[in-house]
C-alpha atoms as a PDB file:
ATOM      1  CA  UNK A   1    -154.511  46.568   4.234  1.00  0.00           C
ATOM      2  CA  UNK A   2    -153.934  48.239   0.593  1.00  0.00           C
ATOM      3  CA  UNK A   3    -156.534  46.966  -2.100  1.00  0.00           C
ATOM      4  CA  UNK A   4    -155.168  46.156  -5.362  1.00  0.00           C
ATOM      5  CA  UNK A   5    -156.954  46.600  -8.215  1.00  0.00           C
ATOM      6  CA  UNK A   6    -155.959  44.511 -11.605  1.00  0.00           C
ATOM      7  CA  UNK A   7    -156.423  47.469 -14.668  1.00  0.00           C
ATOM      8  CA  UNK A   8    -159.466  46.158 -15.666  1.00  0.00           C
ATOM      9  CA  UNK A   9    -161.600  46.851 -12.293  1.00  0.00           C
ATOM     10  CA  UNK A  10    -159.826  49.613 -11.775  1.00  0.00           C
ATOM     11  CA  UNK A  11    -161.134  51.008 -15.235  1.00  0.00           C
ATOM     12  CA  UNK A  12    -164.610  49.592 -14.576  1.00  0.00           C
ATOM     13  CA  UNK A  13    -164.838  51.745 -11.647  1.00  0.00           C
ATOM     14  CA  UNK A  14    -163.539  54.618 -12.787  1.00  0.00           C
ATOM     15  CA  UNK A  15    -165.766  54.642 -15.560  1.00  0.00           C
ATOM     16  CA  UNK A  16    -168.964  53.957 -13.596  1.00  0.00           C
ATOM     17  CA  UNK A  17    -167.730  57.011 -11.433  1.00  0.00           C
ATOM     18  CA  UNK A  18    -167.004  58.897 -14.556  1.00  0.00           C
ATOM     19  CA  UNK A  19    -170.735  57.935 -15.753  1.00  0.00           C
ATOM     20  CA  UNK A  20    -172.308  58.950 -12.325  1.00  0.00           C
ATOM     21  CA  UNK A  21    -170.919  62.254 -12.068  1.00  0.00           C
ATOM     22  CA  UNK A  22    -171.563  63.471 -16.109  1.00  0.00           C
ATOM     23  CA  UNK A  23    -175.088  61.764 -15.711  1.00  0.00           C
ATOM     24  CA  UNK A  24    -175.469  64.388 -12.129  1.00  0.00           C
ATOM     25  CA  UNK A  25    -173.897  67.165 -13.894  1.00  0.00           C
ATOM     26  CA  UNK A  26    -175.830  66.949 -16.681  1.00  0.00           C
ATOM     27  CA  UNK A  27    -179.364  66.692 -14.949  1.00  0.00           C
ATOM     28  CA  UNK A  28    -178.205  69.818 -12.365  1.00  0.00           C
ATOM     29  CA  UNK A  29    -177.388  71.899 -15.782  1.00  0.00           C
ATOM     30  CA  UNK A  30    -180.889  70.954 -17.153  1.00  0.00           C
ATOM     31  CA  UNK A  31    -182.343  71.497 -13.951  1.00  0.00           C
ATOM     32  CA  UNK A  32    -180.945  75.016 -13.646  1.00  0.00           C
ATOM     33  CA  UNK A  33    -181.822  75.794 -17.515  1.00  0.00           C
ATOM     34  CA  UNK A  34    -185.051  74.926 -17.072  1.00  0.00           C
ATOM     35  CA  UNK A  35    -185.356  77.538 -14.080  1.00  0.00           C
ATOM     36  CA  UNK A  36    -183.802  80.222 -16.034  1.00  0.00           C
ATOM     37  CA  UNK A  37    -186.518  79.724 -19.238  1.00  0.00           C
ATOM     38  CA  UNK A  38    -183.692  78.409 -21.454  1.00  0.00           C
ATOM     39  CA  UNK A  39    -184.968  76.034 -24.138  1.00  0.00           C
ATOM     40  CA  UNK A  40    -182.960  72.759 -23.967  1.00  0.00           C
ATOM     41  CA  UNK A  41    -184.147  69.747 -26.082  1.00  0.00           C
ATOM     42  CA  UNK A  42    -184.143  66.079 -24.265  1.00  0.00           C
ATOM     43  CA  UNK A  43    -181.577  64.394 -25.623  1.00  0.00           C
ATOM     44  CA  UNK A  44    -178.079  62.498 -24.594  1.00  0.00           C
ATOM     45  CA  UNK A  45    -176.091  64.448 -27.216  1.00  0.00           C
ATOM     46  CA  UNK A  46    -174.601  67.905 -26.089  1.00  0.00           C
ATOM     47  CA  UNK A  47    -175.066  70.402 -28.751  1.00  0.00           C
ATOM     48  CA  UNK A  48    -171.504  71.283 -29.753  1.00  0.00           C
ATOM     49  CA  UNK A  49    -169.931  75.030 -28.332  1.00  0.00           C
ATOM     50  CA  UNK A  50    -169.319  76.226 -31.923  1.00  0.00           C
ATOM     51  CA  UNK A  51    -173.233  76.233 -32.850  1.00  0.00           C
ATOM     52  CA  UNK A  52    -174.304  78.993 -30.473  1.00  0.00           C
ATOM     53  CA  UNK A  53    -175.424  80.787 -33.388  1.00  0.00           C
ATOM     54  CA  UNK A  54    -177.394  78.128 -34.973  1.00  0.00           C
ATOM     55  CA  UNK A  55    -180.573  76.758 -33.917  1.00  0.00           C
ATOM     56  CA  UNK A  56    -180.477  73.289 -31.847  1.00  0.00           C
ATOM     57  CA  UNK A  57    -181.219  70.790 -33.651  1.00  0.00           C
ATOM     58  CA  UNK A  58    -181.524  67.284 -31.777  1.00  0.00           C
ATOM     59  CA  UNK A  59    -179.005  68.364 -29.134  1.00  0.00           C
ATOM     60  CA  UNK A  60    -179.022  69.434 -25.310  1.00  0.00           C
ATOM     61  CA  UNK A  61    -178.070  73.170 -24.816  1.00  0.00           C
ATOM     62  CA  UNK A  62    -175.861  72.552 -22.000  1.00  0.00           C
ATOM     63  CA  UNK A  63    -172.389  73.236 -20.865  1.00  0.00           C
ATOM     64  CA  UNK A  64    -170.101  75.519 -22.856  1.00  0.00           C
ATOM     65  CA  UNK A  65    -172.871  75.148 -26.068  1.00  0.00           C
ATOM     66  CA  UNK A  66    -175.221  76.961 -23.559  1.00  0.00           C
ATOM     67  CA  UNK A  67    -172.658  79.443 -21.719  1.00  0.00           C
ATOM     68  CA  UNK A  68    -171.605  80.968 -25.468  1.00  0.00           C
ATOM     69  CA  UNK A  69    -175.482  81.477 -26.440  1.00  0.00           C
ATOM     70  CA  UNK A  70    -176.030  83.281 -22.937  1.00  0.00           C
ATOM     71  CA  UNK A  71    -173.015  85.272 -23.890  1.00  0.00           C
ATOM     72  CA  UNK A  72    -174.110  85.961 -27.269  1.00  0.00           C
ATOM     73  CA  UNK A  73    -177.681  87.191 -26.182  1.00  0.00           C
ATOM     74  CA  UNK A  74    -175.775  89.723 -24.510  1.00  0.00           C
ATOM     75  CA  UNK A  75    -173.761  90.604 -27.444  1.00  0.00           C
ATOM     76  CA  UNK A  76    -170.265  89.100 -26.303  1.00  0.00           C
ATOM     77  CA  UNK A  77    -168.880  87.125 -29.247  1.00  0.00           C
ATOM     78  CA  UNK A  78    -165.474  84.898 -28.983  1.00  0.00           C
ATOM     79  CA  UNK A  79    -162.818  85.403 -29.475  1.00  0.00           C
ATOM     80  CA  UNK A  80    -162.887  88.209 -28.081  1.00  0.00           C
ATOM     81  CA  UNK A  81    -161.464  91.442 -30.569  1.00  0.00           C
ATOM     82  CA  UNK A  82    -158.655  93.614 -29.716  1.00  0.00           C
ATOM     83  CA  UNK A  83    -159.082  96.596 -28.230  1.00  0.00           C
ATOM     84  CA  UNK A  84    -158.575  99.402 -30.902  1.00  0.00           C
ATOM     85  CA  UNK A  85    -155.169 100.930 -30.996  1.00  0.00           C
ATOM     86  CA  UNK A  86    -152.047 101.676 -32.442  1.00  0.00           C
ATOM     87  CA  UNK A  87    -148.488 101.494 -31.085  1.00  0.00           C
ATOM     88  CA  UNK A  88    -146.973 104.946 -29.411  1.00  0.00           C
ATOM     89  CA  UNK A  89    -144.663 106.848 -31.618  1.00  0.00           C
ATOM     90  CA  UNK A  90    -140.852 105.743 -31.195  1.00  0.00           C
ATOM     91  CA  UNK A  91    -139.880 109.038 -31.410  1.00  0.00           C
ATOM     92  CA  UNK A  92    -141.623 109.547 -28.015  1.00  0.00           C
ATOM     93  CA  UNK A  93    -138.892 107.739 -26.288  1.00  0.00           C
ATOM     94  CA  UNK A  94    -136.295 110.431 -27.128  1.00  0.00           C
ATOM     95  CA  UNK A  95    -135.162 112.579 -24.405  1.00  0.00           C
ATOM     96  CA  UNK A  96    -133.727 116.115 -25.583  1.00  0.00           C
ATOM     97  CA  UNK A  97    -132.020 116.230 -22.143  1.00  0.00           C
ATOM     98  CA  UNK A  98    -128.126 115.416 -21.440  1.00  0.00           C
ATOM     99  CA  UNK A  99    -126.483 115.178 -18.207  1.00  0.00           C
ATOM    100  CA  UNK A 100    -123.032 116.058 -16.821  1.00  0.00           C
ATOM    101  CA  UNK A 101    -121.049 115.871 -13.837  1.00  0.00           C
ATOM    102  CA  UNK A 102    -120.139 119.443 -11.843  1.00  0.00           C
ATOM    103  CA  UNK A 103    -115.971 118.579 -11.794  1.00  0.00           C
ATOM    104  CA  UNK A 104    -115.158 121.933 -10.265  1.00  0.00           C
ATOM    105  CA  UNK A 105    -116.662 123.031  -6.950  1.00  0.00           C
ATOM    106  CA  UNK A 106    -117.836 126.315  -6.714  1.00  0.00           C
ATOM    107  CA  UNK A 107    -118.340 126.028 -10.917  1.00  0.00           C
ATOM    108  CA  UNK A 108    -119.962 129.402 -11.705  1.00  0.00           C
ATOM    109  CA  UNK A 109    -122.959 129.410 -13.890  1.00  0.00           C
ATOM    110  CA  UNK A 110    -123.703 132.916 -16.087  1.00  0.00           C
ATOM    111  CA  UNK A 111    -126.465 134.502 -17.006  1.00  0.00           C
ATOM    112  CA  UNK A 112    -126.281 134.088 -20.973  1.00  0.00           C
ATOM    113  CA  UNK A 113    -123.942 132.925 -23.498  1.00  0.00           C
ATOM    114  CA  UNK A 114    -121.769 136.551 -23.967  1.00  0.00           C
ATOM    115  CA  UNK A 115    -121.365 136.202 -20.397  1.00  0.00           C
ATOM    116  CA  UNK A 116    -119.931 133.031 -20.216  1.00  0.00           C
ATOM    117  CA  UNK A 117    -118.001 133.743 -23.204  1.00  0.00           C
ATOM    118  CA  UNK A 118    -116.578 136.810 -21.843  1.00  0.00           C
ATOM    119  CA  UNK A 119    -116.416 134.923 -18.010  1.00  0.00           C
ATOM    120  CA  UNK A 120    -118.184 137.981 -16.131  1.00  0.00           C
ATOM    121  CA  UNK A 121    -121.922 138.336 -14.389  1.00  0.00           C
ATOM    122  CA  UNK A 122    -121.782 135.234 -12.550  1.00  0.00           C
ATOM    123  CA  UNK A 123    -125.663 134.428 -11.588  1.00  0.00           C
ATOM    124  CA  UNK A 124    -124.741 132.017  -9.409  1.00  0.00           C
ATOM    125  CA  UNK A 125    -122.352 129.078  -8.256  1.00  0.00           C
ATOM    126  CA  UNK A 126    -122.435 125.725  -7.387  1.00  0.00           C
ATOM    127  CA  UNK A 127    -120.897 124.817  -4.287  1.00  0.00           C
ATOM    128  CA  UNK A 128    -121.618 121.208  -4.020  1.00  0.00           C
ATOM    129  CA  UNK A 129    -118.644 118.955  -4.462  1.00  0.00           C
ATOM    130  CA  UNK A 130    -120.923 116.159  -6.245  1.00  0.00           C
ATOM    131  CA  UNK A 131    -123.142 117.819  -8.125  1.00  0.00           C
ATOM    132  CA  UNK A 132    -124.860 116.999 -11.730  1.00  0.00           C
ATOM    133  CA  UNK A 133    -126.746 118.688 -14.487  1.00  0.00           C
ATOM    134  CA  UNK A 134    -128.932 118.598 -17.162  1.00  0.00           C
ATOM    135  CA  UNK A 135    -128.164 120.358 -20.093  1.00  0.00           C
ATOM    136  CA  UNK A 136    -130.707 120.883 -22.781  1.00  0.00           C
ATOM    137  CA  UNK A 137    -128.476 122.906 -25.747  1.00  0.00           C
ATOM    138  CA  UNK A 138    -125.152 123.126 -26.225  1.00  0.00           C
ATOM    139  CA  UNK A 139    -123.017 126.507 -28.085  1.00  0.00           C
ATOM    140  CA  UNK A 140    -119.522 126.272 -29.393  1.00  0.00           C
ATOM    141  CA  UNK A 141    -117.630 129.278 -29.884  1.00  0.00           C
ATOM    142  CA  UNK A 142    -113.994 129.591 -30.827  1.00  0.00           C
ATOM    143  CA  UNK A 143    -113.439 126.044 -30.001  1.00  0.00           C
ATOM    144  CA  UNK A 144    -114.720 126.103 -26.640  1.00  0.00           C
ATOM    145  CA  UNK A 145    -117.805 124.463 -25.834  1.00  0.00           C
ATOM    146  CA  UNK A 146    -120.542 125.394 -23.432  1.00  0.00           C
ATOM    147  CA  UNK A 147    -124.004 124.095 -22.180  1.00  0.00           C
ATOM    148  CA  UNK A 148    -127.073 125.836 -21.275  1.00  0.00           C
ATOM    149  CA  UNK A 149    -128.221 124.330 -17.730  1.00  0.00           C
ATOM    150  CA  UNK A 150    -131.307 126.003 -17.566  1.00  0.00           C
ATOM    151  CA  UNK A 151    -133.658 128.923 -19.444  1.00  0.00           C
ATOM    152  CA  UNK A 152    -130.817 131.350 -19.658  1.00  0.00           C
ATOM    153  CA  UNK A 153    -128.412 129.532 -17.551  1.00  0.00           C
ATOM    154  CA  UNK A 154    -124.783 128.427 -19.187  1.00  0.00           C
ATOM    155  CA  UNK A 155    -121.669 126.853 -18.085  1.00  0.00           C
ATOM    156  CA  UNK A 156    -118.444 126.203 -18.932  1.00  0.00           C
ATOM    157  CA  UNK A 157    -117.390 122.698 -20.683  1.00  0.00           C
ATOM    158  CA  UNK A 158    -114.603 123.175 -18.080  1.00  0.00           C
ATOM    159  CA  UNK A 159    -116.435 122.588 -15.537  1.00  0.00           C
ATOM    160  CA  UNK A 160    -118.702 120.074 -16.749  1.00  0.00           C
ATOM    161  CA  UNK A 161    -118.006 116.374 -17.319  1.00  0.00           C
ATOM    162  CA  UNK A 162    -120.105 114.985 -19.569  1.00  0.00           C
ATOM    163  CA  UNK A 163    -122.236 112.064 -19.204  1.00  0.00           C
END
């Protein structure tokens, strides 16, 4: 069988449950103030959570009112402040490093720029078909362009697609 309730009963016994529960919270907070030497005045009015600085005048130092002056004792004040800083440089997010595709295999890579420019003392090659690079500077010289791969290191824009 489901009980009904008309509004009115049902709001009478909410509020009596409502009244029970504040009137048991309210003597367990006093209870456990009392136990931790916390000075709480008898009253029915809670002391507001805005005057934990101020003395209590005529009000119960319970609930958030008492939680702020514990926190305040140990020298946490709210709001809380910012941490102390400033925002990172945008300048920091700049890369000085390019990338290219190898688009010949076997691409030679020379030992300096003259050597490149003149296409002789190959330090090495790459042999990979799919190969990339990073290129740090870049040197044009009669109209043709070429990168530096590594310290020392250049290639040919021929060989290099750039990215």
């Amino acid at each position: 069988m489901i009980r009904r309730y008309a509004p009115t009963a049902f709001m009478r016994h909410f509020t009596l449950m409502l009244s029970t529960l504040s009137i048991f919270f309210l003597s367990t907070q006093a209870a456990n103030a009392v136990a931790q030497g916390i000075e709480t005045v008898n009253s029915e009015v809670l002391c507001l959570p805005v005057q934990y600085q101020a003395p209590f005048d005529g009000c119960a130092n319970l609930g958030p009112a008492a939680y702020l002056a514990r926190m305040a004792r140990l020298g946490i004040a709210f709001p809380l402040r910012p941490l102390p800083g400033t925002p990172p440089d945008p300048s920091l997010t700049y890369v000085d490093t390019r990338y290219g595709e190898v688009t010949h295999q076997n691409a030679p890579v020379f030992a300096s720029l003259e050597d490149a420019i003149k296409k002789h003392n190959v330090a090495r090659r790459i042999d990979s078909p799919y190969s990339f690079i990073s290129y740090t500077d870049e040197s044009v010289v009669d109209g043709k362009r070429y990168y530096m791969i590594e310290y020392g290191g250049w290639m040919t824009a021929n060989d290099i697609s750039r990215i």
